[in-house]
PDB file of N, CA and C in Angstrom:
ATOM      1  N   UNK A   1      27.106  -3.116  17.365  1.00  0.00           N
ATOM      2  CA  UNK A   1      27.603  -2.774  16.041  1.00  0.00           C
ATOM      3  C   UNK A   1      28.123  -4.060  15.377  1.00  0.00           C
ATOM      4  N   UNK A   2      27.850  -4.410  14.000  1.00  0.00           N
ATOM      5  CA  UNK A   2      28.296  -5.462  13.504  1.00  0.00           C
ATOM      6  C   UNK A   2      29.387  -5.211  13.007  1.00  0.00           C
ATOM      7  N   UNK A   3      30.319  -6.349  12.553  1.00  0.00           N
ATOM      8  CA  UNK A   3      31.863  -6.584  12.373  1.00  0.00           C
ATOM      9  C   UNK A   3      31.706  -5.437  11.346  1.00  0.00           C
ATOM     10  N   UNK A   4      30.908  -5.307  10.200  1.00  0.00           N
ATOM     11  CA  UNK A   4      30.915  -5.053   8.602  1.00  0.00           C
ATOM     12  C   UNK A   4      30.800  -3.089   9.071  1.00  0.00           C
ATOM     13  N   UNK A   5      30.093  -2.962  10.029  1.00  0.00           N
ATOM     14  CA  UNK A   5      29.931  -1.892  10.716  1.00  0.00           C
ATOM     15  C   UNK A   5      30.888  -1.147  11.358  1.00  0.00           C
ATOM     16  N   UNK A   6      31.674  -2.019  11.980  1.00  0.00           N
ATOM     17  CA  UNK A   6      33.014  -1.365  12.812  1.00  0.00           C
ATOM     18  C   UNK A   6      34.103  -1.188  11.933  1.00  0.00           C
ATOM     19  N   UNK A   7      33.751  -1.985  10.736  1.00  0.00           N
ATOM     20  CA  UNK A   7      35.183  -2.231   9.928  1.00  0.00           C
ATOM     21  C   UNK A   7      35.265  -0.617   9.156  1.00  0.00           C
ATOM     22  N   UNK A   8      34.164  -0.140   8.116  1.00  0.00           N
ATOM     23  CA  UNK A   8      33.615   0.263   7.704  1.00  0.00           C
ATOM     24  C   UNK A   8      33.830   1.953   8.718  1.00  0.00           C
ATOM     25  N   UNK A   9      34.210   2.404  10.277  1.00  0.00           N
ATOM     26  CA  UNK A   9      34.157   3.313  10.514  1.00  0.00           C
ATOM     27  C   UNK A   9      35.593   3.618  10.264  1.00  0.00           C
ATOM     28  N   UNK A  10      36.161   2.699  10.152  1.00  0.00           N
ATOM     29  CA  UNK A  10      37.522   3.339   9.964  1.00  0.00           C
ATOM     30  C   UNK A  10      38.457   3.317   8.953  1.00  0.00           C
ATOM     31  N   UNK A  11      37.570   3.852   7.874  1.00  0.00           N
ATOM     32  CA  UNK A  11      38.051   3.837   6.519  1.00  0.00           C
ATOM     33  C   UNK A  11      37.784   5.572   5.600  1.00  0.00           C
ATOM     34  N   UNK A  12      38.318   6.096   5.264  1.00  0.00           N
ATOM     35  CA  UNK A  12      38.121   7.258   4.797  1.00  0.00           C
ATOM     36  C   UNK A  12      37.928   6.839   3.534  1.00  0.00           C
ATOM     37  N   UNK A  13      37.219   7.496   2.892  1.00  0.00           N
ATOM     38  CA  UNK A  13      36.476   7.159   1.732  1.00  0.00           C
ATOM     39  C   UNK A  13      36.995   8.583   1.014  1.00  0.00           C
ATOM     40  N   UNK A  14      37.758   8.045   0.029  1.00  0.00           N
ATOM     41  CA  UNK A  14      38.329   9.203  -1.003  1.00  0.00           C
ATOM     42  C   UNK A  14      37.617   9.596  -2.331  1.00  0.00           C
ATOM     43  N   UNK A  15      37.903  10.157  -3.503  1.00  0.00           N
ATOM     44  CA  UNK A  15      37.665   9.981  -4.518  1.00  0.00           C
ATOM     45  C   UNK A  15      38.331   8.864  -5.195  1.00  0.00           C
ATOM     46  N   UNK A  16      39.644   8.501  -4.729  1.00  0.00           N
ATOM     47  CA  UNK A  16      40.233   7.944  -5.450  1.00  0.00           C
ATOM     48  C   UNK A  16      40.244   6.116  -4.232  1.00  0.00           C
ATOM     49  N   UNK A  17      41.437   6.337  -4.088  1.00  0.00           N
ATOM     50  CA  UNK A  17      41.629   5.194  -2.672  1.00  0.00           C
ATOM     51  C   UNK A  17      40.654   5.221  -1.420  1.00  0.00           C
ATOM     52  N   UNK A  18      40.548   4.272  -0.768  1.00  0.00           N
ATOM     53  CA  UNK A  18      39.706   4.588   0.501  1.00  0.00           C
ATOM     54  C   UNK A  18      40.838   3.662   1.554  1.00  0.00           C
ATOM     55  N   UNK A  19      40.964   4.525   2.484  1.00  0.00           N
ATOM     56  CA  UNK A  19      42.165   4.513   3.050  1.00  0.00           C
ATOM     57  C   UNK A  19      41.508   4.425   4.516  1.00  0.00           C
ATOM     58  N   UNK A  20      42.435   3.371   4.877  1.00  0.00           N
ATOM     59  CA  UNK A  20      41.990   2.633   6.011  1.00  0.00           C
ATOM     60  C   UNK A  20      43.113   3.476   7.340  1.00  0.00           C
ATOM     61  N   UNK A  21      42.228   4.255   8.406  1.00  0.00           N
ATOM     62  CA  UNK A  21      42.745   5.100   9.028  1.00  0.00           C
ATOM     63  C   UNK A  21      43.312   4.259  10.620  1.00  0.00           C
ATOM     64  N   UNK A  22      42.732   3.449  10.916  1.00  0.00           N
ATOM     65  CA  UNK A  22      42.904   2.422  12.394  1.00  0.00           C
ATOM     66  C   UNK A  22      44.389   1.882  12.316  1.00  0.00           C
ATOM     67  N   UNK A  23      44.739   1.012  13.167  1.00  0.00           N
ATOM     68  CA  UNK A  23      46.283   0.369  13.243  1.00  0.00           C
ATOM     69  C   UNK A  23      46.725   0.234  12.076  1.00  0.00           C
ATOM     70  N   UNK A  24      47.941  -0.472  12.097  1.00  0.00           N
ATOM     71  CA  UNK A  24      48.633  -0.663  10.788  1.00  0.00           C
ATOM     72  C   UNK A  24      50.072  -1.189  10.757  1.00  0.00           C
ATOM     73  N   UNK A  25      50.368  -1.835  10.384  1.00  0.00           N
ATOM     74  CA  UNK A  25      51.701  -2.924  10.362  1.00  0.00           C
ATOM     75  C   UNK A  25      52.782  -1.632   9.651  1.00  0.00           C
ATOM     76  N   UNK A  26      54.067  -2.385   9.917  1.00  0.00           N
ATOM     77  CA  UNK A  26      55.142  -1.146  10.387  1.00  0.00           C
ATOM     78  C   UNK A  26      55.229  -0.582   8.307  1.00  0.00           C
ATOM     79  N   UNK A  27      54.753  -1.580   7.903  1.00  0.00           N
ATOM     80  CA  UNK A  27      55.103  -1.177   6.556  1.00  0.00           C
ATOM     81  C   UNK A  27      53.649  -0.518   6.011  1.00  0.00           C
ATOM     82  N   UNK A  28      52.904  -0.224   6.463  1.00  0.00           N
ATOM     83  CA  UNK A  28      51.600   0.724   6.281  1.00  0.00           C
ATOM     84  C   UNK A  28      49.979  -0.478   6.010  1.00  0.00           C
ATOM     85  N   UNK A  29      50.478  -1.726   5.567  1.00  0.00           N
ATOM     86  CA  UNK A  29      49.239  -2.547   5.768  1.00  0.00           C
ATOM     87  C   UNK A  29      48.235  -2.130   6.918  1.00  0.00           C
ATOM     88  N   UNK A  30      46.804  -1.824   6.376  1.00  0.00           N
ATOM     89  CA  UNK A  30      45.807  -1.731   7.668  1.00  0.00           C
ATOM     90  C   UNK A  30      46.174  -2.886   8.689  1.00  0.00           C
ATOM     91  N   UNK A  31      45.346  -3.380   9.804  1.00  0.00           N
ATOM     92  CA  UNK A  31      45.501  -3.867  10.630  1.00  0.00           C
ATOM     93  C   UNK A  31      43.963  -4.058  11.282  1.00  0.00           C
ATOM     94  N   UNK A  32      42.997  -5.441  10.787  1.00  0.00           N
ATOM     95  CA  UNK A  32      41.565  -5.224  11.588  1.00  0.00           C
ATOM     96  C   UNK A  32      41.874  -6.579  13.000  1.00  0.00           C
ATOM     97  N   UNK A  33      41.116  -6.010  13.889  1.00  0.00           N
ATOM     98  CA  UNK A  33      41.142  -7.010  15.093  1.00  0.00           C
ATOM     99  C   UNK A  33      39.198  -7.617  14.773  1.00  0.00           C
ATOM    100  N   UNK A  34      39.425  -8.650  14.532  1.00  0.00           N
ATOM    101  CA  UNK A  34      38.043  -9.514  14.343  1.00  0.00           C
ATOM    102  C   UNK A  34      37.061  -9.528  15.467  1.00  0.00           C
ATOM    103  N   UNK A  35      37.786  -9.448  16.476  1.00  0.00           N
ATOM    104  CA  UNK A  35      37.033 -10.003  17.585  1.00  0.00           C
ATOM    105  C   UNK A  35      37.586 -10.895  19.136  1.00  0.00           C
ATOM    106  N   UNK A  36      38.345 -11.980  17.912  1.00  0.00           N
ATOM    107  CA  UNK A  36      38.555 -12.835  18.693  1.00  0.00           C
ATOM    108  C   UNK A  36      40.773 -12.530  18.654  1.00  0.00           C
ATOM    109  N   UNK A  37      40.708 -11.604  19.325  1.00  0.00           N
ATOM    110  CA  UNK A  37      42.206 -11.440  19.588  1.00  0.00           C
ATOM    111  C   UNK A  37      42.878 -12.039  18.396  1.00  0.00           C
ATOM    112  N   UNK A  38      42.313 -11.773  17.643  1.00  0.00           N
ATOM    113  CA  UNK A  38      43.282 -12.017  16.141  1.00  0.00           C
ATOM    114  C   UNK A  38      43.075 -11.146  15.117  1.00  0.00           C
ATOM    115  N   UNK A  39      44.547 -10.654  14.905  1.00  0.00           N
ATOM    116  CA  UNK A  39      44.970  -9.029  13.593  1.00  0.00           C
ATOM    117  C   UNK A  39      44.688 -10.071  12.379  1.00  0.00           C
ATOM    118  N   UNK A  40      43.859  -9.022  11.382  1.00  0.00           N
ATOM    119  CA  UNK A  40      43.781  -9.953  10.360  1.00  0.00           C
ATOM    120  C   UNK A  40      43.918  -8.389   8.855  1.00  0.00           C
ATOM    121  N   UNK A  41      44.593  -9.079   8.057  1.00  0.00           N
ATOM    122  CA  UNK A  41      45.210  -7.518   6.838  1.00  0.00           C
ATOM    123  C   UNK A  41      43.633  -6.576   6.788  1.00  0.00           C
ATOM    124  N   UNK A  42      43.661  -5.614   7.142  1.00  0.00           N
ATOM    125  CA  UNK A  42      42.591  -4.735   6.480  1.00  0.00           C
ATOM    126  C   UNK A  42      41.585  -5.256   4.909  1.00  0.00           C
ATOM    127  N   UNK A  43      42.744  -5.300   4.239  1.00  0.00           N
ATOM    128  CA  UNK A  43      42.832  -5.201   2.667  1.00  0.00           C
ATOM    129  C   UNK A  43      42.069  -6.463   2.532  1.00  0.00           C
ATOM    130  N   UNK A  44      42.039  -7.478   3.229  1.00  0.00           N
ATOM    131  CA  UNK A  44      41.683  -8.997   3.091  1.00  0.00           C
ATOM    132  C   UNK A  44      40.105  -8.942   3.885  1.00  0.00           C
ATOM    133  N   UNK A  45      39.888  -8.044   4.992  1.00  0.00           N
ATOM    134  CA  UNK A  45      38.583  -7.930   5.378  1.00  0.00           C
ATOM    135  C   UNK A  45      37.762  -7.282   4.276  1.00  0.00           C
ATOM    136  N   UNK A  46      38.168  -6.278   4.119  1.00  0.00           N
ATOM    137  CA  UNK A  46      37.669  -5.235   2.795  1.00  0.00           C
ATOM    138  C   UNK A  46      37.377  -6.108   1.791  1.00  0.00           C
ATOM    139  N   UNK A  47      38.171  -6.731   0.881  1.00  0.00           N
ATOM    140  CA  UNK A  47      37.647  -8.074  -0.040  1.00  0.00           C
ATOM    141  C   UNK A  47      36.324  -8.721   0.511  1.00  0.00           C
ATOM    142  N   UNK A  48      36.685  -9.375   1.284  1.00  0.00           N
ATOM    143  CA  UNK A  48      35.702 -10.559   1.573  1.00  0.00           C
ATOM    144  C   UNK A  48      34.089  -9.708   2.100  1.00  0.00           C
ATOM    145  N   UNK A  49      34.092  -8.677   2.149  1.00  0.00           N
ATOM    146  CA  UNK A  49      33.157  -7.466   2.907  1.00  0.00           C
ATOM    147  C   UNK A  49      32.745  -7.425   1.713  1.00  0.00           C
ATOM    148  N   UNK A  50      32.900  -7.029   0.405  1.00  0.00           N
ATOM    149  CA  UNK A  50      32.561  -6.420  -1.100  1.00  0.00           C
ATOM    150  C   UNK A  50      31.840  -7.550  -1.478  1.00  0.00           C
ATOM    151  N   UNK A  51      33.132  -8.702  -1.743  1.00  0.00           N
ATOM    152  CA  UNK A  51      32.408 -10.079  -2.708  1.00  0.00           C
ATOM    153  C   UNK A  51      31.575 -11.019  -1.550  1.00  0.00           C
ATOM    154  N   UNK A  52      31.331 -10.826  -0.786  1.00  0.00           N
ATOM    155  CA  UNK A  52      30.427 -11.635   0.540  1.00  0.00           C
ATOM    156  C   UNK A  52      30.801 -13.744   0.273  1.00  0.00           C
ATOM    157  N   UNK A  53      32.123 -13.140   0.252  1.00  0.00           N
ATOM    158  CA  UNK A  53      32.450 -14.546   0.255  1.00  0.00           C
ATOM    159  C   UNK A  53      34.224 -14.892   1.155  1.00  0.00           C
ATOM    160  N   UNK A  54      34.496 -15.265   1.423  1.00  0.00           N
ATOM    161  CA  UNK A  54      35.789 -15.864   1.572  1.00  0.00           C
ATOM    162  C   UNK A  54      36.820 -16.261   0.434  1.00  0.00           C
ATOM    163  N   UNK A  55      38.116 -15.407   0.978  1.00  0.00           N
ATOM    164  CA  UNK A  55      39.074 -15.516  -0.067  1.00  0.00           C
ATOM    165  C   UNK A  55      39.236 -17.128  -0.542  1.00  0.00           C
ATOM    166  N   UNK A  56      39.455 -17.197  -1.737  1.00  0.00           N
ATOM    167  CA  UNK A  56      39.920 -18.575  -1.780  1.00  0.00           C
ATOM    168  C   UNK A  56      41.097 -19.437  -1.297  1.00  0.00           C
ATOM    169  N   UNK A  57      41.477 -20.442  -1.164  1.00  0.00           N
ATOM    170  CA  UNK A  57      42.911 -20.851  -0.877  1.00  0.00           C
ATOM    171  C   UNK A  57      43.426 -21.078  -1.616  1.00  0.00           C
ATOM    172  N   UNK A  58      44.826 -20.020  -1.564  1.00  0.00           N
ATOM    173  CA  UNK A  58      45.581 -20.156  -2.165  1.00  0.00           C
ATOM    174  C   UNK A  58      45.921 -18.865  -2.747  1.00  0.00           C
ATOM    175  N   UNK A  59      45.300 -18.155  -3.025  1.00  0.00           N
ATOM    176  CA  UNK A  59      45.185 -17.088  -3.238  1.00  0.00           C
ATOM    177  C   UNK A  59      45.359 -15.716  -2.360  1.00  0.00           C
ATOM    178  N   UNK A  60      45.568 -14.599  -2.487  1.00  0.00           N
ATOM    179  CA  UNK A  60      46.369 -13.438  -2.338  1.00  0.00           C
ATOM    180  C   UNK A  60      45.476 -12.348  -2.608  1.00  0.00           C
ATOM    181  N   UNK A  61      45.332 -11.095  -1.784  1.00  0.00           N
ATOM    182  CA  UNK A  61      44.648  -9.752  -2.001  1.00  0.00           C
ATOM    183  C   UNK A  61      45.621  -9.246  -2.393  1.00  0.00           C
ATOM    184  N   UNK A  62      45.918  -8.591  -3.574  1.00  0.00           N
ATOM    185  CA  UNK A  62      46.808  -7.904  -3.935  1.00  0.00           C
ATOM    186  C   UNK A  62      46.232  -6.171  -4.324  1.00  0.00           C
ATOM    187  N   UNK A  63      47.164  -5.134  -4.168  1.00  0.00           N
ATOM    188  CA  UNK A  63      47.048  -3.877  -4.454  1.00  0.00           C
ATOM    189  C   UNK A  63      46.766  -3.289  -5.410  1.00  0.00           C
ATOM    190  N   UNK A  64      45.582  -3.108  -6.530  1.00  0.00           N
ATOM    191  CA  UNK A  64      46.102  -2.572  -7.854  1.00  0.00           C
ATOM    192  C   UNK A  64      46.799  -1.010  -7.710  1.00  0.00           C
ATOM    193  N   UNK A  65      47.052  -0.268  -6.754  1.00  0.00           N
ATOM    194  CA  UNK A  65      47.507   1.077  -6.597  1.00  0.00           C
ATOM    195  C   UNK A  65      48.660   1.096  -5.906  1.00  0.00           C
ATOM    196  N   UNK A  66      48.984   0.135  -5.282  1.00  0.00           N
ATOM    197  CA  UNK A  66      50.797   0.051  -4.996  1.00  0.00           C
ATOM    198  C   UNK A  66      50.120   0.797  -3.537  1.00  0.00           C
ATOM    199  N   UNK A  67      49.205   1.329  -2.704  1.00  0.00           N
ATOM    200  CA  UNK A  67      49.178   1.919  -1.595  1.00  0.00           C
ATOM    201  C   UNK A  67      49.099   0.733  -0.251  1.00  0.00           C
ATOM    202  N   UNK A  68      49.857   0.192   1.056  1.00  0.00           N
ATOM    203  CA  UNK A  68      49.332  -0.469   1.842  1.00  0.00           C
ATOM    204  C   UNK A  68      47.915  -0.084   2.471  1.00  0.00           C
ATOM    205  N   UNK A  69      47.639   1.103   2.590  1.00  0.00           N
ATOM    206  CA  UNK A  69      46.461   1.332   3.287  1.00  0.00           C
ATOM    207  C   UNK A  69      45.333   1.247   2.825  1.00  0.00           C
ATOM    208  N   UNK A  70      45.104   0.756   1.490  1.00  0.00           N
ATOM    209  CA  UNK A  70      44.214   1.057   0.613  1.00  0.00           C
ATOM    210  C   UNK A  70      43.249  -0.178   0.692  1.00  0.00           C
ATOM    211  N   UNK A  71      41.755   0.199   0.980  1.00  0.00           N
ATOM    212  CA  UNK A  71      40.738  -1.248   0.858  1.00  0.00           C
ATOM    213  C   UNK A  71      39.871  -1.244  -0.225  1.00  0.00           C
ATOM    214  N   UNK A  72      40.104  -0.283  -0.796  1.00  0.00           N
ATOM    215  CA  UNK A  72      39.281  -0.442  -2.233  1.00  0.00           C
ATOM    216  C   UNK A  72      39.919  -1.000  -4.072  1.00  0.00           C
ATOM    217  N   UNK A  73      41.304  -0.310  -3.915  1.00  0.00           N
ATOM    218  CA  UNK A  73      41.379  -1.056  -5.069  1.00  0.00           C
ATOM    219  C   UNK A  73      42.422  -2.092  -5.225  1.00  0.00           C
ATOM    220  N   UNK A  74      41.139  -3.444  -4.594  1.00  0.00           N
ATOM    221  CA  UNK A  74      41.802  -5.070  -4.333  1.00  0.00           C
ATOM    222  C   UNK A  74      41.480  -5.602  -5.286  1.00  0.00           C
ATOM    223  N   UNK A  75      42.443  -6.950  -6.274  1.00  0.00           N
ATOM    224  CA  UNK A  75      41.856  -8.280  -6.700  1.00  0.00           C
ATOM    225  C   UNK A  75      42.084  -8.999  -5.968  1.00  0.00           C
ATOM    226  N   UNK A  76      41.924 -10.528  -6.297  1.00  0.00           N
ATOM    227  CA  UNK A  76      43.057 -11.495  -6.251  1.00  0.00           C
ATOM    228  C   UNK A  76      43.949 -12.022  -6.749  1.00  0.00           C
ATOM    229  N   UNK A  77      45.295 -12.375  -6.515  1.00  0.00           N
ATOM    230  CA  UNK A  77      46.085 -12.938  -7.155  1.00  0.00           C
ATOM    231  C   UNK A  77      47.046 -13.990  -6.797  1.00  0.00           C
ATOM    232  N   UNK A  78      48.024 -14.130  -6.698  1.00  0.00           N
ATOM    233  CA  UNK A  78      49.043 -15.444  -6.578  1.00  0.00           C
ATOM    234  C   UNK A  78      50.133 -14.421  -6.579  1.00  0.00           C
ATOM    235  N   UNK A  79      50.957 -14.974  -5.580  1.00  0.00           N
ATOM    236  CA  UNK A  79      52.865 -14.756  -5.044  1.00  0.00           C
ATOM    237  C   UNK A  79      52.748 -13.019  -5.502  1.00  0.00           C
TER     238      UNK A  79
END
């Protein structure tokens, strides 16, 4: 199964939010394990999965819905 594949099973797909159902940091942020023994934000895999690119530096996945669990409605932004 590929990364984009595993990521992808554990996401409930709403009408509205798509809500990431696997681990999750104490304040509700998803939680993906890559592979290589490293937690990396849900919300930040989900980005880089959509735009098939890598976040930029410096830059921030931010929430437009105020939900931690949420991998669909991401931009980017700053602080």
């Amino acid at each position: 199964m590929t990364l984009q594949q595993r990521f992808w099973t554990k996401v409930k797909k709403t009408a509205g939010c798509w809500l990431w159902m696997a681990a999750k940091t104490r304040s509700g942020y998803g939680k993906f394990s890559s592979g290589h023994s490293r937690w990396v934000g849900a919300h930040r895999v989900a980005w880089e999965l959509r735009h098939r690119r890598k976040i930029p530096k410096g830059k921030l996945v931010r929430h437009d819905c105020d939900r931690p669990a949420c991998v669909r409605h991401l931009r980017l932004g700053t602080t």
